[in-house]
Protein backbone atom coordinates (compact mmCIF):
# COMPACT_ATOMS: atom_id res chain seq x y z
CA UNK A 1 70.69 111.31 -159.23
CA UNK A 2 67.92 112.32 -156.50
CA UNK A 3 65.98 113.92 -159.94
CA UNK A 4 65.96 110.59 -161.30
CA UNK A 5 64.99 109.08 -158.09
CA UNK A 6 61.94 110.78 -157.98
CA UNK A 7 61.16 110.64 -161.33
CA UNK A 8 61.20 106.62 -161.01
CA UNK A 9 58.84 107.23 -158.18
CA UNK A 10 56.78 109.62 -159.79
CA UNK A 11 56.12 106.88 -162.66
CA UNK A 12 55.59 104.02 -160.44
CA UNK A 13 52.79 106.18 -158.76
CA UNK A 14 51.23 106.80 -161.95
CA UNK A 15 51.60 103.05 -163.30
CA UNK A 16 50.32 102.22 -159.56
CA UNK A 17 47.01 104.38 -160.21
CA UNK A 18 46.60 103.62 -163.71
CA UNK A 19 46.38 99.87 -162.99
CA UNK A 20 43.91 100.17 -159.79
CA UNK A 21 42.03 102.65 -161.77
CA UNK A 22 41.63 100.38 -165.09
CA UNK A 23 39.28 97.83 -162.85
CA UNK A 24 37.89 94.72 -163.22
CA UNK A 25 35.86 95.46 -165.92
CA UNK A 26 38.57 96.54 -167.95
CA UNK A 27 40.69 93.64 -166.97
CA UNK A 28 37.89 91.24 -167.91
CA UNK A 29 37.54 92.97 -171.63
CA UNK A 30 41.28 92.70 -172.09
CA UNK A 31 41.29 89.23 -170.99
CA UNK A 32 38.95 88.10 -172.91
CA UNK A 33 36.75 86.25 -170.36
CA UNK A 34 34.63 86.35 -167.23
CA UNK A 35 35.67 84.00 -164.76
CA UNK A 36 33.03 82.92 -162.62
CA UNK A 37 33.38 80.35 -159.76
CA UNK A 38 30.19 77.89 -159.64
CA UNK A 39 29.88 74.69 -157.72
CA UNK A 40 29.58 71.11 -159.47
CA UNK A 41 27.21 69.11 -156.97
CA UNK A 42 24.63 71.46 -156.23
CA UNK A 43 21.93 70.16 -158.51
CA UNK A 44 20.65 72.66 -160.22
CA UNK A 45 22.67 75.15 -159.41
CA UNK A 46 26.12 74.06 -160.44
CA UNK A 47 26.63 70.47 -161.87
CA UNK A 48 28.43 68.71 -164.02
CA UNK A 49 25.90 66.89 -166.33
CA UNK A 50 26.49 63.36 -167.65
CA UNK A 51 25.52 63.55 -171.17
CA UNK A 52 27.87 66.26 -171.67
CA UNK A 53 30.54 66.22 -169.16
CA UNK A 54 30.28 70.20 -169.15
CA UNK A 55 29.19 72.20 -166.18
CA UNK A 56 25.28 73.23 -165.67
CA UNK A 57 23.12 74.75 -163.57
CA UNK A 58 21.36 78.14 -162.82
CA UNK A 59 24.39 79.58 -161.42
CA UNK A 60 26.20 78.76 -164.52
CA UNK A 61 23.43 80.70 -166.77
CA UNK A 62 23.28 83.59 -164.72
CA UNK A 63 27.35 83.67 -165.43
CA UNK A 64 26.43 83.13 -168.66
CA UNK A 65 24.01 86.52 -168.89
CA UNK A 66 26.88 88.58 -167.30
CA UNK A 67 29.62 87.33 -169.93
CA UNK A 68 27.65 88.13 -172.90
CA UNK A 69 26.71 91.73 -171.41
CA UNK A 70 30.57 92.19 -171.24
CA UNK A 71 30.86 90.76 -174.82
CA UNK A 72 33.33 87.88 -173.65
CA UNK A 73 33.88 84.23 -173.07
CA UNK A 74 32.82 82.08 -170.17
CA UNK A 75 35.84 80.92 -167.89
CA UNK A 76 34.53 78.74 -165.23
CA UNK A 77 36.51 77.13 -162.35
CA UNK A 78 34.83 74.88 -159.28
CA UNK A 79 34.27 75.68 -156.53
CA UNK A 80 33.41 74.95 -152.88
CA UNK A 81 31.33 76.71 -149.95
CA UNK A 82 35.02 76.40 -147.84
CA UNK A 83 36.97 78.05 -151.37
CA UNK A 84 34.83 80.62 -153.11
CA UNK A 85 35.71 82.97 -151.05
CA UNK A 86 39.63 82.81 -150.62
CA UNK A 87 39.61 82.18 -154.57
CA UNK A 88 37.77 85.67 -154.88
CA UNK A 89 40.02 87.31 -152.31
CA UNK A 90 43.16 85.79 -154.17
CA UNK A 91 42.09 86.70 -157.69
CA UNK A 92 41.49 83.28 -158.71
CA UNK A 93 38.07 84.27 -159.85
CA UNK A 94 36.64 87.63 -160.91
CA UNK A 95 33.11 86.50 -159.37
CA UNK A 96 30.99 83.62 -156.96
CA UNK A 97 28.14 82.33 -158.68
CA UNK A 98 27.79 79.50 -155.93
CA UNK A 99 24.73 79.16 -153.97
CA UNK A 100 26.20 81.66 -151.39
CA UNK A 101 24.19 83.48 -148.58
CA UNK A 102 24.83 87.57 -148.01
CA UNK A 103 25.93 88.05 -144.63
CA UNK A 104 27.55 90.51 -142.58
CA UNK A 105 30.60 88.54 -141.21
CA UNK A 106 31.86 88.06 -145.26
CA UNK A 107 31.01 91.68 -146.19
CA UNK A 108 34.03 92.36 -144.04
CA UNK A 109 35.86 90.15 -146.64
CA UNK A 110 34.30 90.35 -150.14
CA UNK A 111 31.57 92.68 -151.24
CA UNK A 112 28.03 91.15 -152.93
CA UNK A 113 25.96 92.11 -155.40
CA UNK A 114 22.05 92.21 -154.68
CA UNK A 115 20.26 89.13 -153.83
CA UNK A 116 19.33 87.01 -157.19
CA UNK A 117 17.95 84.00 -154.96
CA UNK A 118 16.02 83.74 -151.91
CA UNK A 119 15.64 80.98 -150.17
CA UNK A 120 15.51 79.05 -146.69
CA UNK A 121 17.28 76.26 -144.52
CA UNK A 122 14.89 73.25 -144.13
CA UNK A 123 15.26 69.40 -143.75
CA UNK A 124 16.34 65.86 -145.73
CA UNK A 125 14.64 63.22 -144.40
CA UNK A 126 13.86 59.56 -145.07
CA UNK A 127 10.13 59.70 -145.31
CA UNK A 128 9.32 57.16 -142.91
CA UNK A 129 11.78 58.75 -140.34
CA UNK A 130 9.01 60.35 -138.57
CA UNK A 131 11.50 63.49 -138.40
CA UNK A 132 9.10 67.01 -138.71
CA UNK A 133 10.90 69.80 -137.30
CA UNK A 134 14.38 70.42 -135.60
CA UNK A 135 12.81 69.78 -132.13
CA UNK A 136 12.79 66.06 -133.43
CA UNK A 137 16.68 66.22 -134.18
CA UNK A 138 17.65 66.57 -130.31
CA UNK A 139 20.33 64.13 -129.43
CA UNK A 140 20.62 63.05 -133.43
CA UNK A 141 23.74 63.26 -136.06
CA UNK A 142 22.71 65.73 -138.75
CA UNK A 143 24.66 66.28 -142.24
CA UNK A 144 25.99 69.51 -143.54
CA UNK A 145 28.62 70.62 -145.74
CA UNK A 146 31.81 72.32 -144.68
CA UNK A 147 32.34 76.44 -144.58
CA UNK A 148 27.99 77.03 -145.11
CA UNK A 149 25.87 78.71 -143.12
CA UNK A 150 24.05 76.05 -142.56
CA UNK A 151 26.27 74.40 -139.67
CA UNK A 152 26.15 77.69 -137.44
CA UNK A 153 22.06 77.79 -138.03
CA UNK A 154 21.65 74.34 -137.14
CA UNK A 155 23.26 74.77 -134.16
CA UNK A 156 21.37 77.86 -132.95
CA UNK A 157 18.14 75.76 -133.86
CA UNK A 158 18.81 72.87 -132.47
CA UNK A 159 22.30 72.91 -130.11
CA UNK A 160 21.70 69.52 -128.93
CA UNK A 161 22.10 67.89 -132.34
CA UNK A 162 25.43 66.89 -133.46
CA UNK A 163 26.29 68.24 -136.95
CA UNK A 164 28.51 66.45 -139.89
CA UNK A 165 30.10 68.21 -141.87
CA UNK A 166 31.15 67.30 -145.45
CA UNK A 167 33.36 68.56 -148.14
CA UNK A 168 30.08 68.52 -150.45
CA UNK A 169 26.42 67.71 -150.39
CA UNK A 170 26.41 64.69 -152.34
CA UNK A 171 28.71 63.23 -149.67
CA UNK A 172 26.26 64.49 -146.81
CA UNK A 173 23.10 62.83 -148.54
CA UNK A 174 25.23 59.46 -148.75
CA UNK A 175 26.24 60.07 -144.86
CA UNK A 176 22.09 59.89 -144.59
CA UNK A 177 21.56 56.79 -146.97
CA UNK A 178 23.77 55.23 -144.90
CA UNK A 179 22.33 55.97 -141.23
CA UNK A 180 25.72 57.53 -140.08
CA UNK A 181 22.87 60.42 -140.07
CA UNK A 182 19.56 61.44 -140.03
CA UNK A 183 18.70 63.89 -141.67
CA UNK A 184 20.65 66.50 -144.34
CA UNK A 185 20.29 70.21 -143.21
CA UNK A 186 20.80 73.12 -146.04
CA UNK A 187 18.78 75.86 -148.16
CA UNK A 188 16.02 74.17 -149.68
CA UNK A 189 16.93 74.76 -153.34
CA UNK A 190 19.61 72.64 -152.56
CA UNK A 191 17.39 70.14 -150.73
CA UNK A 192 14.99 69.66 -153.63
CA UNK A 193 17.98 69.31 -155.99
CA UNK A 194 18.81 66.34 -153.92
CA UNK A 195 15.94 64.59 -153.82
CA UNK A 196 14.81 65.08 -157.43
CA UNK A 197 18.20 64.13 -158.57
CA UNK A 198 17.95 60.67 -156.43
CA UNK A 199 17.08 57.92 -158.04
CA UNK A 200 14.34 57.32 -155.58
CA UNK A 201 12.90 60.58 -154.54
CA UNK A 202 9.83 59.60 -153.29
CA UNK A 203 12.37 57.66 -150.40
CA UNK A 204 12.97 61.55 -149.02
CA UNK A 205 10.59 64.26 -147.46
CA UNK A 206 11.72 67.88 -146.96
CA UNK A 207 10.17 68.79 -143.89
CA UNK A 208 10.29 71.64 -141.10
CA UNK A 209 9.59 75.81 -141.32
CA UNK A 210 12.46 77.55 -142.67
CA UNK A 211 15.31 78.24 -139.85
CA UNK A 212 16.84 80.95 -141.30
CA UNK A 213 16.75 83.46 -144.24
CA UNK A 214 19.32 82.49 -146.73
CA UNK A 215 19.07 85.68 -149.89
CA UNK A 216 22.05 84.39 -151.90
CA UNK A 217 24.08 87.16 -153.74
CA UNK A 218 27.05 87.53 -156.30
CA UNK A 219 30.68 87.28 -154.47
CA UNK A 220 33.28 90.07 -155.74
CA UNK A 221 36.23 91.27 -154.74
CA UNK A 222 36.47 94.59 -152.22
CA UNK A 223 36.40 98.52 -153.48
CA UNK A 224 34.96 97.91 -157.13
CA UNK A 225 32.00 99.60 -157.39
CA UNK A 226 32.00 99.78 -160.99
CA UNK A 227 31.84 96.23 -161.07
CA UNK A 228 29.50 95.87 -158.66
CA UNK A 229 27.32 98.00 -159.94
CA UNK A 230 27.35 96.24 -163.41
CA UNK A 231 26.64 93.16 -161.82
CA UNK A 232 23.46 94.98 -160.30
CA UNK A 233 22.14 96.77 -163.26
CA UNK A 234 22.21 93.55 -165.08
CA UNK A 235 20.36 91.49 -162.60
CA UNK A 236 18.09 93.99 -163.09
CA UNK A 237 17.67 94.27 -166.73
CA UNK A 238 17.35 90.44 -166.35
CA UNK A 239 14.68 90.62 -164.12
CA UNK A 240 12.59 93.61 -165.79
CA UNK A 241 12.95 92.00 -169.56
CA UNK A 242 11.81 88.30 -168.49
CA UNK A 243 15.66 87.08 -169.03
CA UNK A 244 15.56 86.12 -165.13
CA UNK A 245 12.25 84.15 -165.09
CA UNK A 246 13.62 82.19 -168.15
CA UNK A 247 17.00 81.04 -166.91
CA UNK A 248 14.35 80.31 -163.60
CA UNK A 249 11.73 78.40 -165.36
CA UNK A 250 14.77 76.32 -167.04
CA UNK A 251 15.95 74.65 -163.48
CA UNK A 252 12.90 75.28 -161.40
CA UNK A 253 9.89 75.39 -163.24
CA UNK A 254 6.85 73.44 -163.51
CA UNK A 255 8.45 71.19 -166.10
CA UNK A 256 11.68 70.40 -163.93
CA UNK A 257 12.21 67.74 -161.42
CA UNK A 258 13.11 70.58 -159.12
CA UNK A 259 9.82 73.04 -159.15
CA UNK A 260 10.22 75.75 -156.61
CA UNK A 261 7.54 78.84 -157.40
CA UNK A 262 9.47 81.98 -157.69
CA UNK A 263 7.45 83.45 -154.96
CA UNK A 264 9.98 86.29 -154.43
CA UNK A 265 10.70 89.73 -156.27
CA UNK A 266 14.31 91.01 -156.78
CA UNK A 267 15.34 94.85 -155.57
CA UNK A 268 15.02 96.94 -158.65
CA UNK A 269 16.71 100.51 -159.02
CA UNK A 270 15.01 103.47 -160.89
């Protein structure tokens, strides 16, 4: 009886190893599909568009690139800044594609790829507001959304402000229209996203020096480094064979309502 025992154990160790071993890359192939978490307010990173009902956006194409390298469908599930990362911690997702800063206090959590975006936290403003900088926010409501960075950076820039936070950024930029606050506080991607995608955008300024570095990254699950090196080599290969600067040029070039010169260069490995 103890021989069989042990033998049972002996198996389950094996099964045990065999599954943590296989990875997410082979649970992805035998799936079928990469599913990728992207947001659906953030013009243009991850929105749903109203010709086609379907979900858009930069963050959505860059998911797109890193299916067809696997050779599988495109799964996509919404997200939020307070959910992307408990859905990638639960398993929900296999990766965050959602307009999310690298830092240190959520590398204890998930691990990130390298940064494929770099931006900065600036301002919303009504034009005529006569708003410039943060110093002109002291003793003033300012909009936010819920589980970003950009509450804690506002703060540190500005403590005497009072921040709102929202459940998304839409909802912030109403909270503005309607003088509950004065200005909307973010990255400034997302910023010129919201003003191009108003119906009036010449109504809104985007003012102020950047407060903070925001280099947004890939969200994955702990301990894969097979994955997360796939992920890497392919932003690379996108960047080196032009792939990058066309999925770029799509949302943000010249010939978008959201122009933001790609004045940054992406860490490439030898």
């Amino acid at each position: 009886m103890k021989r069989i025992v042990l033998i049972a154990v002996a198996l389950c160790l094996v099964f045990s190893s065999a599954v943590a071993f296989a990875g997410k890359i082979d649970e992805i192939k035998a799936r079928g599909t990469l599913i990728c978490g992207v947001k659906d307010s953030v013009v243009p990173f991850g929105y749903v568009d109203e010709t086609s009902k379907q979900l858009v956006g930069f963050d959505v194409d860059i998911c797109k690139a890193l299916a067809d390298k696997l050779g599988v469908g495109l799964d996509l599930k919404t997200v939020t800044s307070s959910t992307r990362i408990p859905m990638v911690t639960q398993g929900s997702i296999d990766i965050a594609a959602a307009t999310m800063t690298h830092k240190h206090e959520r590398d204890e959590v998930i691990d990130f790829s390298i940064t494929y975006f770099m931006d900065g936290q600036k301002l919303l403003v009504p034009a005529d507001s006569g708003i410039k900088s943060v110093a002109d926010l002291k003793g003033k409501k300012v909009a936010t959304v819920k589980g970003s960075t950009s509450e804690k950076n506002i703060l540190a820039a500005q403590p005497d402000c009072k921040v709102l936070s929202f459940d998304e950024y839409p909802q912030a930029m109403l909270a503005m229209k309607q003088g509950k606050a004065v200005a909307v506080t973010t990255d400034s991607v997302i910023l010129v996203g919201l003003k191009g995608s108003d119906p009036e955008p010449a109504k809104w300024s985007i003012v102020g020096d950047a407060i903070s570095a925001e280099p947004y990254a890939l969200g994955m699950a702990e301990n894969d480094s097979d994955f997360r090196d796939f992920v890497n080599k392919s932003l690379n290969d996108m960047w080196r064979s032009g792939e990058y600067k066309t999925v770029y040029d799509k949302w943000l070039g010249p010939d978008t309502k959201y122009y933001m010169p790609l004045t940054w260069t992406m860490e490439l490995w030898p």
